[in-house]
N, C-alpha and C. Protein backbone atom coordinates (compact mmCIF):
# COMPACT_ATOMS: atom_id res chain seq x y z
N UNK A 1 0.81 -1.19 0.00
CA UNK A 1 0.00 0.00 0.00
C UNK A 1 0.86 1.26 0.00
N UNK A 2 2.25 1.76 0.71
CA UNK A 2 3.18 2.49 0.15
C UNK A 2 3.33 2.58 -0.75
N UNK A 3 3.47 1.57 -2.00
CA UNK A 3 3.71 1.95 -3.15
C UNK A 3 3.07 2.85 -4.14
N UNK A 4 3.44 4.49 -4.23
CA UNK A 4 2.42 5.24 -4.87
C UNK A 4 1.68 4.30 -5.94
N UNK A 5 0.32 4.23 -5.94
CA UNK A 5 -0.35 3.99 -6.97
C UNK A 5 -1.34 2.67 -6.58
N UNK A 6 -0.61 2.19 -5.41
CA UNK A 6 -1.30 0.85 -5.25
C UNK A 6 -2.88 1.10 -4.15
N UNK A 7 -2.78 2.07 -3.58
CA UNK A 7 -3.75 1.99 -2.86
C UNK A 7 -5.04 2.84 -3.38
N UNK A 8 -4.75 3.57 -3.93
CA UNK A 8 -5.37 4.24 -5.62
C UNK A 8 -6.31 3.22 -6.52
N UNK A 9 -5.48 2.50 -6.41
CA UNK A 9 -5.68 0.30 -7.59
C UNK A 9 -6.70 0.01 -6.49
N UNK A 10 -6.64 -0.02 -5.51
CA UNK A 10 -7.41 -1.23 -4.40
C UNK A 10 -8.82 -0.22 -4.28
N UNK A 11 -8.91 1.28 -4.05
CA UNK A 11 -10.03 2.33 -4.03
C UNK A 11 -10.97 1.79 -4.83
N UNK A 12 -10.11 2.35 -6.33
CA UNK A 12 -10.88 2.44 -7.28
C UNK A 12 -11.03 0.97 -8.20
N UNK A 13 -10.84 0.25 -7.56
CA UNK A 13 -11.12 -1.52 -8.20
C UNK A 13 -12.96 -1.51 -8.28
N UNK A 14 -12.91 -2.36 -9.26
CA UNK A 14 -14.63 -2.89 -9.69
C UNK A 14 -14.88 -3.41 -8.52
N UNK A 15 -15.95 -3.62 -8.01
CA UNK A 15 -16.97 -4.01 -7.28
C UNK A 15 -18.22 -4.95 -8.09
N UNK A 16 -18.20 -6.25 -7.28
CA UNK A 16 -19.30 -7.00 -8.08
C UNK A 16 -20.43 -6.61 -7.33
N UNK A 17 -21.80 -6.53 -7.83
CA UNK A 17 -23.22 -5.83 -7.16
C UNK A 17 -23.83 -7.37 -7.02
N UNK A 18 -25.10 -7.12 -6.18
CA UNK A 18 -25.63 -8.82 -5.60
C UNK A 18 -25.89 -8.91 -6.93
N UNK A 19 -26.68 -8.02 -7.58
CA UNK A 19 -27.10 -8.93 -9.03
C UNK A 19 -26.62 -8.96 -10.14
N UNK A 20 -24.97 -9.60 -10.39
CA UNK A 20 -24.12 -9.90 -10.43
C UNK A 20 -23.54 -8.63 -11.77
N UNK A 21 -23.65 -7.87 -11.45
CA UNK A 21 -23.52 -6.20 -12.79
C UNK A 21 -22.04 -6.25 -11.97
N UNK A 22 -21.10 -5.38 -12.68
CA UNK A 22 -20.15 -5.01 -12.40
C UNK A 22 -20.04 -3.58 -12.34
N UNK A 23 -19.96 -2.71 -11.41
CA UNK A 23 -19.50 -0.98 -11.28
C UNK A 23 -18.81 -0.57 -12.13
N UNK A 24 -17.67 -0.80 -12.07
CA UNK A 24 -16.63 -0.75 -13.16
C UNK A 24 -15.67 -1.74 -13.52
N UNK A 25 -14.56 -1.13 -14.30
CA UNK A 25 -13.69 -2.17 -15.13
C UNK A 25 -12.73 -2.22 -14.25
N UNK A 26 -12.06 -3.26 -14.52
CA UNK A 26 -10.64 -3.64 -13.67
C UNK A 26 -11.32 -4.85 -12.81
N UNK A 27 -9.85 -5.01 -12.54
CA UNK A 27 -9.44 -6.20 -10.88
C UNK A 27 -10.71 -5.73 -10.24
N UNK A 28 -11.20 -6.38 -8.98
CA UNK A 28 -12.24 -6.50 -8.22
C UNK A 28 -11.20 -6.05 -6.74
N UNK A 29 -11.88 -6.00 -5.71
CA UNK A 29 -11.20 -5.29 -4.88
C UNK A 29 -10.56 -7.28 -4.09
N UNK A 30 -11.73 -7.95 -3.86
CA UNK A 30 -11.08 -9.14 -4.02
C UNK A 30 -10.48 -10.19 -4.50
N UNK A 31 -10.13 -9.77 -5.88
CA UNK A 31 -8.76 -9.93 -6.61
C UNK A 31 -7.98 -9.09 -6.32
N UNK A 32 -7.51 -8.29 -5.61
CA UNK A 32 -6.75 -7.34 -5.31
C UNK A 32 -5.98 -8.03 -3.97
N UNK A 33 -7.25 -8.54 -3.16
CA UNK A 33 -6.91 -8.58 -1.50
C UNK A 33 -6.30 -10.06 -1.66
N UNK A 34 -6.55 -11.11 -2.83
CA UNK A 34 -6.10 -12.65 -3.14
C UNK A 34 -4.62 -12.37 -3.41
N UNK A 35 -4.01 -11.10 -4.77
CA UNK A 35 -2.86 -10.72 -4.58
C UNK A 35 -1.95 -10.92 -3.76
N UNK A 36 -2.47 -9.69 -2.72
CA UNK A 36 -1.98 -9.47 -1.38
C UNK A 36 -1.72 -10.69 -0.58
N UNK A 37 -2.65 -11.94 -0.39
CA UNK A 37 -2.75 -12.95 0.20
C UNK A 37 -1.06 -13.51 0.08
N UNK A 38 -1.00 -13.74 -1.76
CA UNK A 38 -0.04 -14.83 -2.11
C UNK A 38 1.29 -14.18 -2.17
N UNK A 39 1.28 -12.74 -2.04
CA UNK A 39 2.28 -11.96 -1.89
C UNK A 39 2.95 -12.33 -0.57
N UNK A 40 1.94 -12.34 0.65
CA UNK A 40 2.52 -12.70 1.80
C UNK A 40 2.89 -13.37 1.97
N UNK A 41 2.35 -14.61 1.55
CA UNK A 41 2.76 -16.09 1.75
C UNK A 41 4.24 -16.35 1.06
N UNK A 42 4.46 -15.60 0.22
CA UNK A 42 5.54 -15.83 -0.88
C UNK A 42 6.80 -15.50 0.94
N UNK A 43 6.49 -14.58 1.48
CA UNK A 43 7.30 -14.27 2.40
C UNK A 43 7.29 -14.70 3.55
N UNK A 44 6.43 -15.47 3.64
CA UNK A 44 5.85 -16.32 4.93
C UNK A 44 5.14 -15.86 5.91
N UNK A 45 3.94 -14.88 5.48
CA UNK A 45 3.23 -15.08 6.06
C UNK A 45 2.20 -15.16 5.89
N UNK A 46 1.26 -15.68 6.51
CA UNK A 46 -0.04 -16.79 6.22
C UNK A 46 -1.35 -16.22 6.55
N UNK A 47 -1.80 -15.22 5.75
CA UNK A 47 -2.99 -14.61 5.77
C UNK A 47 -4.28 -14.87 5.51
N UNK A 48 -5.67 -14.60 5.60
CA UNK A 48 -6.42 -14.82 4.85
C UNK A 48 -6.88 -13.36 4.09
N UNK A 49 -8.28 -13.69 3.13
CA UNK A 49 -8.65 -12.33 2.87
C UNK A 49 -9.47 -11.38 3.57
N UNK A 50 -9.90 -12.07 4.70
CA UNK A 50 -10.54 -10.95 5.89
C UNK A 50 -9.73 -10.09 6.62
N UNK A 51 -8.57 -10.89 6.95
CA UNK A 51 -7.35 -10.51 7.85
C UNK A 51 -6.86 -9.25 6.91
N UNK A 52 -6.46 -9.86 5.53
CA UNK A 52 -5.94 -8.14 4.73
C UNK A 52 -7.56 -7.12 4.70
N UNK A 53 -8.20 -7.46 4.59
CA UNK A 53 -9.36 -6.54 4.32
C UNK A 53 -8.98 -5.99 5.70
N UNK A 54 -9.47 -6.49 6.54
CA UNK A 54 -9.53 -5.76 7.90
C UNK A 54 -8.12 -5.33 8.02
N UNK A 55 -7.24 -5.27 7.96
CA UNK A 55 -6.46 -4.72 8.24
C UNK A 55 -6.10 -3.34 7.53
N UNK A 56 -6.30 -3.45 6.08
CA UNK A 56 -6.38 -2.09 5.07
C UNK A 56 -7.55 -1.51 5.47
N UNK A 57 -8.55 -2.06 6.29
CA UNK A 57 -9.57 -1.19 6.82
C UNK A 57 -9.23 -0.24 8.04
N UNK A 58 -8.64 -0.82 8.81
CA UNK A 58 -8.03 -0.11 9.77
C UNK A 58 -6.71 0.58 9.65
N UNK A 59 -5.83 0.51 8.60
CA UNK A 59 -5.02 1.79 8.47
C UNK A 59 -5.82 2.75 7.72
N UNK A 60 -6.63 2.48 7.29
CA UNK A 60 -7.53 4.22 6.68
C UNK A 60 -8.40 4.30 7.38
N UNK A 61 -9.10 3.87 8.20
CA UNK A 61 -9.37 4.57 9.52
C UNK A 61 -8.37 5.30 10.45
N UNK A 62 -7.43 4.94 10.71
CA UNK A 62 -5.83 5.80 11.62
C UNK A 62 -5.69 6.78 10.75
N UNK A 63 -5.54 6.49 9.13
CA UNK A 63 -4.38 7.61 8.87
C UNK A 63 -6.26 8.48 8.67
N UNK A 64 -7.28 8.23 8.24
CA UNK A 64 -8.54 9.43 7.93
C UNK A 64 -8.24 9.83 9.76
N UNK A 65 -8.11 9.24 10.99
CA UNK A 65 -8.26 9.98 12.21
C UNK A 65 -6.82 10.74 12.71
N UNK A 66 -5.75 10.26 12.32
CA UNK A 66 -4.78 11.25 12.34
C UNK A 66 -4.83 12.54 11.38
N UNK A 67 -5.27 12.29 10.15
CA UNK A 67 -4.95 13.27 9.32
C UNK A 67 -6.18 14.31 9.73
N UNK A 68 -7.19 13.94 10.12
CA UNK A 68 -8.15 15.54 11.07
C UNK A 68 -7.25 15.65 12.07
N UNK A 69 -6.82 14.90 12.84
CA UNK A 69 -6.49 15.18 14.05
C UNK A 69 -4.97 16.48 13.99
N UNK A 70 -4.16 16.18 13.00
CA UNK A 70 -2.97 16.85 12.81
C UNK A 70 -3.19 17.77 12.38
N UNK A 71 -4.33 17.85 11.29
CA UNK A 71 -4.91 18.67 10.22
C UNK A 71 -5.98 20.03 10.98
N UNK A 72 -6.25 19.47 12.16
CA UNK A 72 -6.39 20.58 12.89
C UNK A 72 -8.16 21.09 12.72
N UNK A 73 -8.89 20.14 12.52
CA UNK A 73 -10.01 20.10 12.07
C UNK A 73 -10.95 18.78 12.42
N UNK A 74 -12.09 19.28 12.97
CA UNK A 74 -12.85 18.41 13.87
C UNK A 74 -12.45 17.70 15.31
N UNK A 75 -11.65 18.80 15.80
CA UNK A 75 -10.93 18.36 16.71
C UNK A 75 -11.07 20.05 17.95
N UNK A 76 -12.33 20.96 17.74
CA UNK A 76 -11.89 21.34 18.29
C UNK A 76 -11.19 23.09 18.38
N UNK A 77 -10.60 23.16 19.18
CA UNK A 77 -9.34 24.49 19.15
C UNK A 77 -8.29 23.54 18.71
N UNK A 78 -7.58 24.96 17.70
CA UNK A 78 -6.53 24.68 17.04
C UNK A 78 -5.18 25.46 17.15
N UNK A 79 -5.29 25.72 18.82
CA UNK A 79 -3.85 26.60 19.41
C UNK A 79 -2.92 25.35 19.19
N UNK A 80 -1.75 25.95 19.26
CA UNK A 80 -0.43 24.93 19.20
C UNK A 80 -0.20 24.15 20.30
N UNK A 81 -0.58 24.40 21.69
CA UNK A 81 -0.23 23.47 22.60
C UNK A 81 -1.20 22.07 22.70
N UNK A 82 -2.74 22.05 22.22
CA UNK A 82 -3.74 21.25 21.94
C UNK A 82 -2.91 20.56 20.32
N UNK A 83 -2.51 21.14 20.09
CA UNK A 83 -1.65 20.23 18.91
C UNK A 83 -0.71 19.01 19.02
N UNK A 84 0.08 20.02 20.07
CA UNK A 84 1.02 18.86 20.47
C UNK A 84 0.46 17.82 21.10
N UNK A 85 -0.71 18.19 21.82
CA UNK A 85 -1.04 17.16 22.92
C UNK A 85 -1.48 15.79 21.50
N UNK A 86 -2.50 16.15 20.99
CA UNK A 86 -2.97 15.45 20.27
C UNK A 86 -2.09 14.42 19.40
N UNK A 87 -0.80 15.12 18.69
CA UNK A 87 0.63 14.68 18.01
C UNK A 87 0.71 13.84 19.05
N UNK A 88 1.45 14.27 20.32
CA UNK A 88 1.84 13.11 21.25
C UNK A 88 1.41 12.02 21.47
N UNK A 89 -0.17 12.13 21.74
CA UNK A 89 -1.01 10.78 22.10
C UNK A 89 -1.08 10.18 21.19
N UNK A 90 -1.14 10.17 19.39
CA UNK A 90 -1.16 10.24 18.19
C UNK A 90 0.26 8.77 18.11
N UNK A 91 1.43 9.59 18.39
CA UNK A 91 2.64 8.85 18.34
C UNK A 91 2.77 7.74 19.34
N UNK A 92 2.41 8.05 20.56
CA UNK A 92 2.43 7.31 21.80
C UNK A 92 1.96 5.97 21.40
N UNK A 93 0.20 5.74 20.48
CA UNK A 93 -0.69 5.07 20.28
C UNK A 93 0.04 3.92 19.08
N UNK A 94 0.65 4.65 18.16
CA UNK A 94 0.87 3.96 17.13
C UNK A 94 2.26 3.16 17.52
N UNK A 95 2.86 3.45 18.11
CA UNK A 95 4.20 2.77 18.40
C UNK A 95 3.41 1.53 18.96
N UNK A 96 2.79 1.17 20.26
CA UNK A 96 1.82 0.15 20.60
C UNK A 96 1.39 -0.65 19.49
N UNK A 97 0.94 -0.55 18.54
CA UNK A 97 0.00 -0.72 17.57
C UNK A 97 0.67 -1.32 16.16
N UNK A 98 1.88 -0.89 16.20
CA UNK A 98 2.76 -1.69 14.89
C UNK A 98 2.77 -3.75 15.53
N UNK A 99 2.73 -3.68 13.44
CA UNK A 99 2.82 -5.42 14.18
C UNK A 99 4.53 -5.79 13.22
């Protein structure tokens, strides 16, 4: 998902609808996340496709709640010392949180 362009690919991927129409063209978002699967495995580690879904679900939840939070919006007053606080707890959280 670092790689400019790839998380762009996974957004804007087709979507199949229940009655079986396609949104648009391209890869499907779960041909995307099967990728990802065999990518890992190639490196050893042993995923499924819920585990990557949920997990690309929850770094764009962090980075959409850091980026108000830094961004200084919906958060509030936007003096500099409520900044830092927020930065701090921000950094504090994510160090915990790496796998």
């Amino acid at each position: 998902m670092e790689t400019p362009g790839n998380y762009d690919k996974y957004r804007s991927a087709s979507q199949v609808k229940d009655d079986g129409r396609t949104r648009t063209s391209g890869k499907t978002k779960k041909a995307i996340k099967k990728e990802i699967v065999a990518m890992l495995a190639q490196c050893g580690f042993i995923k499924t496709t819920d585990q990557v879904h949920n997990k690309i679900d929850n770094l764009v939840s962090s980075w959409k709640k850091a980026h108000r939070a830094l961004g200084g919006t919906g958060f509030g007053s936007q003096d500099e010392k409520n900044l830092k606080g927020i930065r701090s707890s921000y950094e504090k959280s994510k160090v915990g949180k790496m796998d």
